[in-house]
PDB file of N, CA and C in Angstrom:
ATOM      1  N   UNK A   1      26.087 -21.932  32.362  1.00  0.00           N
ATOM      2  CA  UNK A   1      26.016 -23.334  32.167  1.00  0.00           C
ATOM      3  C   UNK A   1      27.255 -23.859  31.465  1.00  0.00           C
ATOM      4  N   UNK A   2      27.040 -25.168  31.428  1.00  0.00           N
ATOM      5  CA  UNK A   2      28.282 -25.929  30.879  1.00  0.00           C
ATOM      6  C   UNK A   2      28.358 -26.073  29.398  1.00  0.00           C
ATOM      7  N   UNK A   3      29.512 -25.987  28.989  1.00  0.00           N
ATOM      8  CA  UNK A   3      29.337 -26.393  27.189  1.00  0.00           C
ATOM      9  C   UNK A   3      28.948 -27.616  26.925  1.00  0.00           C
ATOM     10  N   UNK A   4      28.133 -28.069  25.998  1.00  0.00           N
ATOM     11  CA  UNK A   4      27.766 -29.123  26.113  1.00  0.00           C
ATOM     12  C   UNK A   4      29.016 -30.249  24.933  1.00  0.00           C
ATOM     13  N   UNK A   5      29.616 -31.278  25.739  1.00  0.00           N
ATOM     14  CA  UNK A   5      31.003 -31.924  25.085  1.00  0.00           C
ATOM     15  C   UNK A   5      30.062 -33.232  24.492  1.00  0.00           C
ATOM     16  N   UNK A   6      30.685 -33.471  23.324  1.00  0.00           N
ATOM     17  CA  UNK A   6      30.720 -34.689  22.956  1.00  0.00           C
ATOM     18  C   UNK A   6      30.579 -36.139  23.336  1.00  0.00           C
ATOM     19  N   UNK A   7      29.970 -36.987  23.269  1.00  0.00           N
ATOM     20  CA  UNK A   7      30.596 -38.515  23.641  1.00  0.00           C
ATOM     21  C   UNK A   7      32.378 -38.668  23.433  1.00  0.00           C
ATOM     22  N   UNK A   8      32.402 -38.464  22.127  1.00  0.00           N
ATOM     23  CA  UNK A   8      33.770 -39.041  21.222  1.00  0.00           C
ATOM     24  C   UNK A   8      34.715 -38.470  22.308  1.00  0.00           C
ATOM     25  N   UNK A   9      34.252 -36.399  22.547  1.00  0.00           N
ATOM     26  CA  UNK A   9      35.696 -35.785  23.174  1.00  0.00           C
ATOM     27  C   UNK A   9      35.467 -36.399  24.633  1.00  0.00           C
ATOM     28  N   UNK A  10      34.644 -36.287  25.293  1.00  0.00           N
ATOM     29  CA  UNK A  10      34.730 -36.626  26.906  1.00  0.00           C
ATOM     30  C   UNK A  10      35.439 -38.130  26.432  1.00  0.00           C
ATOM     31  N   UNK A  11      34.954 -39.255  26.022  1.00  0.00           N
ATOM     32  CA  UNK A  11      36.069 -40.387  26.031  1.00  0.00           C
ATOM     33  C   UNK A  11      37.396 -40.256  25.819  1.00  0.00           C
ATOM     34  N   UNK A  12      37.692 -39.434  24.842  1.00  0.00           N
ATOM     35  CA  UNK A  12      39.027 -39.128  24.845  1.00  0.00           C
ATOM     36  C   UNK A  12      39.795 -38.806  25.828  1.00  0.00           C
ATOM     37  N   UNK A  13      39.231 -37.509  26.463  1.00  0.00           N
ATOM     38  CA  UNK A  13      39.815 -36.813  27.069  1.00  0.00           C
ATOM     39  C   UNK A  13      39.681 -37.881  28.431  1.00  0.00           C
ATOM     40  N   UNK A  14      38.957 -38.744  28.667  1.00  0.00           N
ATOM     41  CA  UNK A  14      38.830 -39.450  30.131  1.00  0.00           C
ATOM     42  C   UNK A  14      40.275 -40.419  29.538  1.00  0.00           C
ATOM     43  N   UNK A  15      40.058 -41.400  28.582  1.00  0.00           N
ATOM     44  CA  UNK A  15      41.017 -42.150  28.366  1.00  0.00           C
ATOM     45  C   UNK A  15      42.696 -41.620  28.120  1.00  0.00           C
ATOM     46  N   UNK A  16      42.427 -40.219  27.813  1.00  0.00           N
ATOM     47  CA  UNK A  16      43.835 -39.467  28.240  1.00  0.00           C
ATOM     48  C   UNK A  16      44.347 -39.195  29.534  1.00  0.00           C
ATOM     49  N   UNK A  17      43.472 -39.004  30.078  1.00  0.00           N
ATOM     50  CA  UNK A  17      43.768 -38.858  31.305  1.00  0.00           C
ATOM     51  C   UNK A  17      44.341 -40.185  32.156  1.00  0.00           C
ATOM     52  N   UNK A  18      43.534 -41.143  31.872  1.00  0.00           N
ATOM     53  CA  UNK A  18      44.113 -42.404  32.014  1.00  0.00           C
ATOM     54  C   UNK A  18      45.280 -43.215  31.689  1.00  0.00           C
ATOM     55  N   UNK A  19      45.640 -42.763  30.356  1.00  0.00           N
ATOM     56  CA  UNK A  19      46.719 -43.150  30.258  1.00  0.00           C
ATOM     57  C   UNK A  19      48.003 -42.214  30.809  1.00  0.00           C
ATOM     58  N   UNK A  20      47.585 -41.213  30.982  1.00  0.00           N
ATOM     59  CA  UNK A  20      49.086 -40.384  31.456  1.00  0.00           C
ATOM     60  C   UNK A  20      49.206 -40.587  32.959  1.00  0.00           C
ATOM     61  N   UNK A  21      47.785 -41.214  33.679  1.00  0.00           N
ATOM     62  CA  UNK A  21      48.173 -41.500  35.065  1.00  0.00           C
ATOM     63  C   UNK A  21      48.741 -42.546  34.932  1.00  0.00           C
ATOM     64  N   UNK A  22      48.522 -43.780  34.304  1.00  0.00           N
ATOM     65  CA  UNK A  22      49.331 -45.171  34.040  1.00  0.00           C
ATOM     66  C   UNK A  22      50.705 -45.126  33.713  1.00  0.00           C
ATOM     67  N   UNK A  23      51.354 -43.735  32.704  1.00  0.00           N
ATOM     68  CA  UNK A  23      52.328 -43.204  32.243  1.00  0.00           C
ATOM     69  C   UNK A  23      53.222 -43.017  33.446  1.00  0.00           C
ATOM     70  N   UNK A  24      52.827 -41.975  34.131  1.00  0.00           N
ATOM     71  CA  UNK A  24      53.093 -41.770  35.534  1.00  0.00           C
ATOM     72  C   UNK A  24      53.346 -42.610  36.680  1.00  0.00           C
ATOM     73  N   UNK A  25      52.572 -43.511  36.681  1.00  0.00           N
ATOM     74  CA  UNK A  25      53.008 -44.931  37.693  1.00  0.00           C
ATOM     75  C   UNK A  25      53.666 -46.130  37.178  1.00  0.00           C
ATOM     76  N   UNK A  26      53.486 -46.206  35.640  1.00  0.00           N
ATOM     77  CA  UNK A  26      55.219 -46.587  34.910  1.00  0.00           C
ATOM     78  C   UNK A  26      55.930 -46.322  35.183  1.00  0.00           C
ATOM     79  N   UNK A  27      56.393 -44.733  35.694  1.00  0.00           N
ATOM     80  CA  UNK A  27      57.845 -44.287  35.128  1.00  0.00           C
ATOM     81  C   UNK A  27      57.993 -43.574  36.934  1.00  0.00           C
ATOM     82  N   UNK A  28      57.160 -43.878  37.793  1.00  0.00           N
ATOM     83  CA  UNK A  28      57.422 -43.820  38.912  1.00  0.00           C
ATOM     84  C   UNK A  28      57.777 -45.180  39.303  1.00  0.00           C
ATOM     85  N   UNK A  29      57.743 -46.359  39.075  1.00  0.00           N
ATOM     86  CA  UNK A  29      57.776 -47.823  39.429  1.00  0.00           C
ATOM     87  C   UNK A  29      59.519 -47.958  38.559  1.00  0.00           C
ATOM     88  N   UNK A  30      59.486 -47.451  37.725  1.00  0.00           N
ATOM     89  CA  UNK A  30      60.697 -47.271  37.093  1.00  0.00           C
ATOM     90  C   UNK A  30      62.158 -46.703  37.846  1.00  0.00           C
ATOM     91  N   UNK A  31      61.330 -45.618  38.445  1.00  0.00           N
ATOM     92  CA  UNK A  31      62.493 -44.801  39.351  1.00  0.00           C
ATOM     93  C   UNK A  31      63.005 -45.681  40.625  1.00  0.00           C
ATOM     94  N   UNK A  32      61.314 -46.184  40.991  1.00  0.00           N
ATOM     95  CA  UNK A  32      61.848 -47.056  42.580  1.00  0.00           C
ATOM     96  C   UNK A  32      62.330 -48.066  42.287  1.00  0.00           C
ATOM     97  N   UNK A  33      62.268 -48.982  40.836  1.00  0.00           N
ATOM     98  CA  UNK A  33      63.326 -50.091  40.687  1.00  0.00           C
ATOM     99  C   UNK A  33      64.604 -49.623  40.666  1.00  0.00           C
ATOM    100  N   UNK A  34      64.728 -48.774  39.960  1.00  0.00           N
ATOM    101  CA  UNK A  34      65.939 -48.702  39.711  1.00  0.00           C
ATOM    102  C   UNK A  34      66.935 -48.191  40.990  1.00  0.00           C
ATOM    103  N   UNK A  35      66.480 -47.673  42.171  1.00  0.00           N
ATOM    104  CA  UNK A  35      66.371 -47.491  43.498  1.00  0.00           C
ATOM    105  C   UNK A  35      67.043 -48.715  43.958  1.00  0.00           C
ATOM    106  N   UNK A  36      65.811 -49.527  44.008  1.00  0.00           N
ATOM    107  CA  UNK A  36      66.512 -50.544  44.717  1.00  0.00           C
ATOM    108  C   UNK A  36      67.493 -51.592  43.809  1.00  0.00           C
ATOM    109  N   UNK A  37      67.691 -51.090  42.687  1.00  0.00           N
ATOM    110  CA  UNK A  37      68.954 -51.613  41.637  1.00  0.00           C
ATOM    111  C   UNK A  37      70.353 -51.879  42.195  1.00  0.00           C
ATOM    112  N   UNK A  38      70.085 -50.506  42.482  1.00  0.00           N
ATOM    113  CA  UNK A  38      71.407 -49.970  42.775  1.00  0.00           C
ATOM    114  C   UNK A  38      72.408 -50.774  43.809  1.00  0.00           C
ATOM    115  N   UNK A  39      71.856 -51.453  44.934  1.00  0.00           N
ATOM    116  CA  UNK A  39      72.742 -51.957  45.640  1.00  0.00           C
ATOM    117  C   UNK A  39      72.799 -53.361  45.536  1.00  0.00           C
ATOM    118  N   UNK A  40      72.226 -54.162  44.082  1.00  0.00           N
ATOM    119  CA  UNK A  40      72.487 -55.146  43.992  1.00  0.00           C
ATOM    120  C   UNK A  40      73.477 -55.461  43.084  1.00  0.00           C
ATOM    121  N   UNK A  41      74.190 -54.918  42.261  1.00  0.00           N
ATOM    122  CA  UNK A  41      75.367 -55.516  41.864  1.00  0.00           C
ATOM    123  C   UNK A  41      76.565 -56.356  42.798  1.00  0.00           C
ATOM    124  N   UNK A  42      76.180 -55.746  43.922  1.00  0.00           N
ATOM    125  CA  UNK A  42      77.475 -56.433  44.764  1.00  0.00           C
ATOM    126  C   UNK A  42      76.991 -57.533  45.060  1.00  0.00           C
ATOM    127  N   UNK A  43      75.734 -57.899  45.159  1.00  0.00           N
ATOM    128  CA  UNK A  43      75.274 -59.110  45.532  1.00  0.00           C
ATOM    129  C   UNK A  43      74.607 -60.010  44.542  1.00  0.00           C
ATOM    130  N   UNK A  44      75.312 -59.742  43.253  1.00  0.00           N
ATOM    131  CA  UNK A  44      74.870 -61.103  42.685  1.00  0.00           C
ATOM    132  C   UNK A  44      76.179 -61.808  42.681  1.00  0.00           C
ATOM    133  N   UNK A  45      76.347 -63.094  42.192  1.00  0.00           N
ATOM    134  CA  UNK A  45      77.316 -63.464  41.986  1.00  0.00           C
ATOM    135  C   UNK A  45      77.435 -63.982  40.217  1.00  0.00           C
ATOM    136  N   UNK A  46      78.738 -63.772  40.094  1.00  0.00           N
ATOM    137  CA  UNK A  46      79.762 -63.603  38.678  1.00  0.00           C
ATOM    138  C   UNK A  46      79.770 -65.145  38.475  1.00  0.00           C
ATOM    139  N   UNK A  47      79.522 -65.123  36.945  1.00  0.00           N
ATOM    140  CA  UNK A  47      79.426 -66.351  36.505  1.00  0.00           C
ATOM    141  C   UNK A  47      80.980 -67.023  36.720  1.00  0.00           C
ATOM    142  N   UNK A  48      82.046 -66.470  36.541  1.00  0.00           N
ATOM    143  CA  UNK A  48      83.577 -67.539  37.337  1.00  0.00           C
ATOM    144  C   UNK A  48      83.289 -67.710  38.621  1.00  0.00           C
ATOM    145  N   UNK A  49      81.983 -67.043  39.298  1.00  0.00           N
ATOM    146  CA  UNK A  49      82.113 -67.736  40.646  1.00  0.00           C
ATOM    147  C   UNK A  49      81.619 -68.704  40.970  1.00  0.00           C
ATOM    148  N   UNK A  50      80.410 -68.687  40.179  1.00  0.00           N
ATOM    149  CA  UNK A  50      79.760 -69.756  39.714  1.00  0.00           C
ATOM    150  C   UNK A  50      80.279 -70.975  39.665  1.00  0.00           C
ATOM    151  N   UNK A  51      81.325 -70.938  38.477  1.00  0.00           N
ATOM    152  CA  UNK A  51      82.029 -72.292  37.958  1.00  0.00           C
ATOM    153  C   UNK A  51      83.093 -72.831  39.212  1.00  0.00           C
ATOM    154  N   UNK A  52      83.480 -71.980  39.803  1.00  0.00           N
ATOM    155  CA  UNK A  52      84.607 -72.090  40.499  1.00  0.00           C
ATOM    156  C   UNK A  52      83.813 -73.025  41.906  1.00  0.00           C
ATOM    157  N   UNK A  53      83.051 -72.835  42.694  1.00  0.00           N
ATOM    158  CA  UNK A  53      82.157 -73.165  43.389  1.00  0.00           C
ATOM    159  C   UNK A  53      81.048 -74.373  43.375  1.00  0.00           C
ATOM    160  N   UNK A  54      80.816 -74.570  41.927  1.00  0.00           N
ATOM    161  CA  UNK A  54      80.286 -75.750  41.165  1.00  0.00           C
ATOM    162  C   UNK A  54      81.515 -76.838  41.038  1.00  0.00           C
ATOM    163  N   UNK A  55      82.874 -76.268  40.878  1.00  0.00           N
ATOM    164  CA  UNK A  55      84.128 -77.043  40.755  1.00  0.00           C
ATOM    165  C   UNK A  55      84.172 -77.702  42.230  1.00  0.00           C
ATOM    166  N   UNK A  56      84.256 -76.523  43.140  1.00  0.00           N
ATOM    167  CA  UNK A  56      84.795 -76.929  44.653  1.00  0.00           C
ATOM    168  C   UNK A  56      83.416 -78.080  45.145  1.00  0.00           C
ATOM    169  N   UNK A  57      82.457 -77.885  44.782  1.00  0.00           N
ATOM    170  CA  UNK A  57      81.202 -78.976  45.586  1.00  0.00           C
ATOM    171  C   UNK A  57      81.590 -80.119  44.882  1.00  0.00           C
ATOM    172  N   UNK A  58      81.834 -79.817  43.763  1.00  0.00           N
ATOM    173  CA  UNK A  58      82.119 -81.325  42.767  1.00  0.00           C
ATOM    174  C   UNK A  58      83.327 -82.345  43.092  1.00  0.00           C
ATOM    175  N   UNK A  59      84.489 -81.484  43.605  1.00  0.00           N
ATOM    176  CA  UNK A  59      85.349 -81.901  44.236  1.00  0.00           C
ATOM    177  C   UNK A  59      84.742 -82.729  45.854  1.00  0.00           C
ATOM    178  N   UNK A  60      84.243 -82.045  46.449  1.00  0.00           N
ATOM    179  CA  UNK A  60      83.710 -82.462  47.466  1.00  0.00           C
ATOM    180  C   UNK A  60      82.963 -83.734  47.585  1.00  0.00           C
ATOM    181  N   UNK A  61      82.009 -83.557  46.800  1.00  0.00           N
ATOM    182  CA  UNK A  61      81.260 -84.567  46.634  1.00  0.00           C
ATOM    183  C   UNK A  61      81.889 -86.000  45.924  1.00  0.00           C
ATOM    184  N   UNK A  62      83.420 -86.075  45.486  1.00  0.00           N
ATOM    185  CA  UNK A  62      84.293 -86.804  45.070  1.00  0.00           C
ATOM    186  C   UNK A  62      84.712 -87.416  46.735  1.00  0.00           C
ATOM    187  N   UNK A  63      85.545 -86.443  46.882  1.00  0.00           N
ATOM    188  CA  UNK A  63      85.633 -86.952  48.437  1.00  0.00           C
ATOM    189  C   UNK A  63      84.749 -87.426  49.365  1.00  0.00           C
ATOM    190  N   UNK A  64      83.755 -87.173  49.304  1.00  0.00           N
ATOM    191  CA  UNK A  64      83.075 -88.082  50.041  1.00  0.00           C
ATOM    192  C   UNK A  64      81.940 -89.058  49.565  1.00  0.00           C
ATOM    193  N   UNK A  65      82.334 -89.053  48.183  1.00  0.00           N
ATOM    194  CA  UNK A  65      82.184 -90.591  47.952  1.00  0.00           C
ATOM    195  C   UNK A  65      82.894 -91.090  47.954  1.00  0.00           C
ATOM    196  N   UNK A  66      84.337 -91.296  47.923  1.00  0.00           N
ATOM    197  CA  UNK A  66      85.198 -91.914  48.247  1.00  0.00           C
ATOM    198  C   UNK A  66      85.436 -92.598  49.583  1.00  0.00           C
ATOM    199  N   UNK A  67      85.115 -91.386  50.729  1.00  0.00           N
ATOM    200  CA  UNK A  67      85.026 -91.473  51.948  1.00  0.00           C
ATOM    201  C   UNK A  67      83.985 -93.223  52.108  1.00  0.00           C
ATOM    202  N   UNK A  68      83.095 -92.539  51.314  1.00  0.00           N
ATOM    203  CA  UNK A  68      81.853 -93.707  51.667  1.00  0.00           C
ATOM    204  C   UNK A  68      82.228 -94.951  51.054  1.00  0.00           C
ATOM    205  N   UNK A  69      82.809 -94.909  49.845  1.00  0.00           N
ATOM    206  CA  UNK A  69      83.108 -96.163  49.459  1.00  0.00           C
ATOM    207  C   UNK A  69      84.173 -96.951  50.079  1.00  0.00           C
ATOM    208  N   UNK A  70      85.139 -96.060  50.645  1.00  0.00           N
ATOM    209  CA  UNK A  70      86.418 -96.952  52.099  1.00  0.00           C
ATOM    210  C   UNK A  70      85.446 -97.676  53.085  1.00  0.00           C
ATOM    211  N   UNK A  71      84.273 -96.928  53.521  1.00  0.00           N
ATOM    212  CA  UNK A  71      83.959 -97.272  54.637  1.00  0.00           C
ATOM    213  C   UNK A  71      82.816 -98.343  54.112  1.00  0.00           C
ATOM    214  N   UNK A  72      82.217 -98.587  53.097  1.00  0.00           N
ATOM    215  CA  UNK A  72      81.838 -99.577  52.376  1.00  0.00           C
ATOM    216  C   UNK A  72      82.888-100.586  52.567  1.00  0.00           C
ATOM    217  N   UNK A  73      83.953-100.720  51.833  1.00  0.00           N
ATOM    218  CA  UNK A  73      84.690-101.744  52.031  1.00  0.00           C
ATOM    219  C   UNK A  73      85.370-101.962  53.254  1.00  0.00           C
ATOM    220  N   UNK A  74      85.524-101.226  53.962  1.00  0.00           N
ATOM    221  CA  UNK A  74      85.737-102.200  55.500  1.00  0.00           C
ATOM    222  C   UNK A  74      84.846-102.880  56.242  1.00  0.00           C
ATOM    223  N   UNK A  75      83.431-102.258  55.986  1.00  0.00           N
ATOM    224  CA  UNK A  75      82.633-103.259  56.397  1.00  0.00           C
ATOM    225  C   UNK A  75      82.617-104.420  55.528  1.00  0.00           C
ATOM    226  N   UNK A  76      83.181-104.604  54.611  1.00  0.00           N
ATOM    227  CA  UNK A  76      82.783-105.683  53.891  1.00  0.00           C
ATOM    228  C   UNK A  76      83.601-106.307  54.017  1.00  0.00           C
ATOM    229  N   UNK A  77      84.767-106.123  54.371  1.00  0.00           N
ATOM    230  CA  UNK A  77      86.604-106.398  54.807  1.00  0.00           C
ATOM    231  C   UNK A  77      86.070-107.144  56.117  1.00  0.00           C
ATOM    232  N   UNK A  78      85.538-106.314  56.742  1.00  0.00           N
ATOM    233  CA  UNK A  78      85.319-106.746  58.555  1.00  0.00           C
ATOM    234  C   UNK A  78      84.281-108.223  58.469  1.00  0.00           C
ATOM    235  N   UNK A  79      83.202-108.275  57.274  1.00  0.00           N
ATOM    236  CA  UNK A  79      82.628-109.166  56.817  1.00  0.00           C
ATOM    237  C   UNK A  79      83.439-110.690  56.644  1.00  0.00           C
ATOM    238  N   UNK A  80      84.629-110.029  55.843  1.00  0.00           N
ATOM    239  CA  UNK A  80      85.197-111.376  55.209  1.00  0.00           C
ATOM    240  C   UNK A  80      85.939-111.961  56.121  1.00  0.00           C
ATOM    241  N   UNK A  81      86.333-111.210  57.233  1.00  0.00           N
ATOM    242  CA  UNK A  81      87.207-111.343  58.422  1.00  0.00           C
ATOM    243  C   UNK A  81      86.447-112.637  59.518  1.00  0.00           C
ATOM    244  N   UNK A  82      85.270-111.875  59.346  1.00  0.00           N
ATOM    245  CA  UNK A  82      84.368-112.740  60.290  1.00  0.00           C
ATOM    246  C   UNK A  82      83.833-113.533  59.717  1.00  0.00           C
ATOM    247  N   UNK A  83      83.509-113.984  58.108  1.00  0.00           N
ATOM    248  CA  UNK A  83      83.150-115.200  57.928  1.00  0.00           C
ATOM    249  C   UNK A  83      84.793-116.366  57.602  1.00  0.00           C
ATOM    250  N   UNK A  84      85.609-115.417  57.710  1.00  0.00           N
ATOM    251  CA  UNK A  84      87.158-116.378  57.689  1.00  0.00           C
ATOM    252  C   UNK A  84      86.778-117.005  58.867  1.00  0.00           C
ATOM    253  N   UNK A  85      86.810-116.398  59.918  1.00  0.00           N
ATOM    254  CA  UNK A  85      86.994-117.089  61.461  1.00  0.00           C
ATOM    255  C   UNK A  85      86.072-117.999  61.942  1.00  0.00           C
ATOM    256  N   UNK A  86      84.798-117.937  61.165  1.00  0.00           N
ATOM    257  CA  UNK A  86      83.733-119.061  61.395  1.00  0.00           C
ATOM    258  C   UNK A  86      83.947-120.276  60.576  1.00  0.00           C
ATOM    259  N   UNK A  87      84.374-119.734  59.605  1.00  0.00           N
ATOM    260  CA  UNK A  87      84.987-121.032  58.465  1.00  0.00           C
ATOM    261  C   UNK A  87      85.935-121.916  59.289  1.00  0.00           C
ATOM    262  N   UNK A  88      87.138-121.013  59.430  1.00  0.00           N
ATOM    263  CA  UNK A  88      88.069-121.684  59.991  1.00  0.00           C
ATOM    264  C   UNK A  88      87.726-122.431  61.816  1.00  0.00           C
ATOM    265  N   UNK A  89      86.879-121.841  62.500  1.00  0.00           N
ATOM    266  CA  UNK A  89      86.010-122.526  63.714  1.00  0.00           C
ATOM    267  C   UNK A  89      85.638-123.753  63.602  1.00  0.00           C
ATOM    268  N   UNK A  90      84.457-123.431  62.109  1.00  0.00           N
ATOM    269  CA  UNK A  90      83.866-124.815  61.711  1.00  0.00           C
ATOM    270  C   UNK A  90      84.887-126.200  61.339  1.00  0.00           C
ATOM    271  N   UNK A  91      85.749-125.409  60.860  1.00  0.00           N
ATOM    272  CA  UNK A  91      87.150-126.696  60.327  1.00  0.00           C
ATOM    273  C   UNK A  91      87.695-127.015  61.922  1.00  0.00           C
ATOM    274  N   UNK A  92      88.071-126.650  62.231  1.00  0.00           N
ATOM    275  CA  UNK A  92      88.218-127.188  63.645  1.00  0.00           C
ATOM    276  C   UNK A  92      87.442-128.012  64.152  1.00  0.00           C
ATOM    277  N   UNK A  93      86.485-127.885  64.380  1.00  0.00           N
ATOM    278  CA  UNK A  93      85.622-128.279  64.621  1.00  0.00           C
ATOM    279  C   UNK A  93      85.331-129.789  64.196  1.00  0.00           C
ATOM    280  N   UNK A  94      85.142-129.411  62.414  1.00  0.00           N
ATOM    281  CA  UNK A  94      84.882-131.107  62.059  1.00  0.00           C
ATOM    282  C   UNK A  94      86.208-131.670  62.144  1.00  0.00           C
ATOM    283  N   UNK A  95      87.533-130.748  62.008  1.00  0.00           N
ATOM    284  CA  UNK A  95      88.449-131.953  62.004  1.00  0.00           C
ATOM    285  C   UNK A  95      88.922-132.303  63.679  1.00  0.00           C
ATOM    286  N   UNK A  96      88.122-131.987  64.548  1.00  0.00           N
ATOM    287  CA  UNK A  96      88.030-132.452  65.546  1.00  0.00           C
ATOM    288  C   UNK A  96      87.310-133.564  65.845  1.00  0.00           C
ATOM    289  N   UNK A  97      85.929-133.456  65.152  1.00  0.00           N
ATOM    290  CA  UNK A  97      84.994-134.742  64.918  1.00  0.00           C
ATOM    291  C   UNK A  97      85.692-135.961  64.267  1.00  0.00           C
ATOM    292  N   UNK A  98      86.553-135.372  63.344  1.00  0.00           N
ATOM    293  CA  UNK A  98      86.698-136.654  62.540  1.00  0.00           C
ATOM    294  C   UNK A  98      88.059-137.642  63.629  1.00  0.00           C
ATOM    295  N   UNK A  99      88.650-136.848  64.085  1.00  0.00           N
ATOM    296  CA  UNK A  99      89.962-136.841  64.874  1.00  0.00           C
ATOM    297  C   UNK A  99      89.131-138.145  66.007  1.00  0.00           C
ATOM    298  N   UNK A 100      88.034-137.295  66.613  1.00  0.00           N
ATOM    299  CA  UNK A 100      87.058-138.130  67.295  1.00  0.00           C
ATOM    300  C   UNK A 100      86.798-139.620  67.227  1.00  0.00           C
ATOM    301  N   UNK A 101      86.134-139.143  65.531  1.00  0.00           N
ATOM    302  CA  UNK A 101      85.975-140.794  65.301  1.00  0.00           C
ATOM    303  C   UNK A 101      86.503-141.774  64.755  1.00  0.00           C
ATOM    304  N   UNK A 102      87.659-141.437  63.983  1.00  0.00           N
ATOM    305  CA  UNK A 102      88.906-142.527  64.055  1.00  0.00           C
ATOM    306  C   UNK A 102      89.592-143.186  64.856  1.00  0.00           C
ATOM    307  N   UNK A 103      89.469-142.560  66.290  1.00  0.00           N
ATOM    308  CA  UNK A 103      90.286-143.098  67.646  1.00  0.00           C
ATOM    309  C   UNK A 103      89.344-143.793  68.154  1.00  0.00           C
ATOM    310  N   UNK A 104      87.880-143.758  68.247  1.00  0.00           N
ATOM    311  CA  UNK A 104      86.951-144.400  68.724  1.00  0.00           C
ATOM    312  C   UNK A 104      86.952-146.175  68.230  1.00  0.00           C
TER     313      UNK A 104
END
């Protein structure tokens, strides 16, 4: 027959057991990170690349607001163009009327 064990030792010995399997799939989860570690240095990117790249969009984004603000003002150019020519229509116009009714 069997020796007869404890409450206290069988818990122990179960919760030992438990923890050295948990131990074990720590330090196996450990190995496979570090696994797939390995081939990411090349693919992060370096904080000067960072800045340098944050510089170049910033630049960019200069230019084409700029872009947008030219093309803002030609429409607004092309605006003033075309309310010149209605202005100046309309003056024609009345000083044609008036031309009109002085000779009348």
């Amino acid at each position: 027959m069997t020796d007869p064990v404890s409450l206290k030792e069988h818990l122990e010995k179960l919760f030992d057991v438990r923890l050295k399997a948990q131990k074990d799939l720590i330090e196996q989860a450990k190995l496979n990170m570090e696994q797939r570690m390995e081939g990411f240095p090349a693919q992060f990117v370096q904080k000067g690349d960072v800045e340098s790249s944050l510089a170049l969009l910033s630049a960019e984004v200069k230019t084409l607001t700029h872009a947008k603000d030219q093309l803002e003002g030609k429409a607004s150019q092309r605006s003033v163009i075309v309310a010149l020519f209605i202005s100046a229509l309309s003056l024609l116009i009345a000083l044609g009327g008036l031309l009109r009714h002085f000779k009348v």
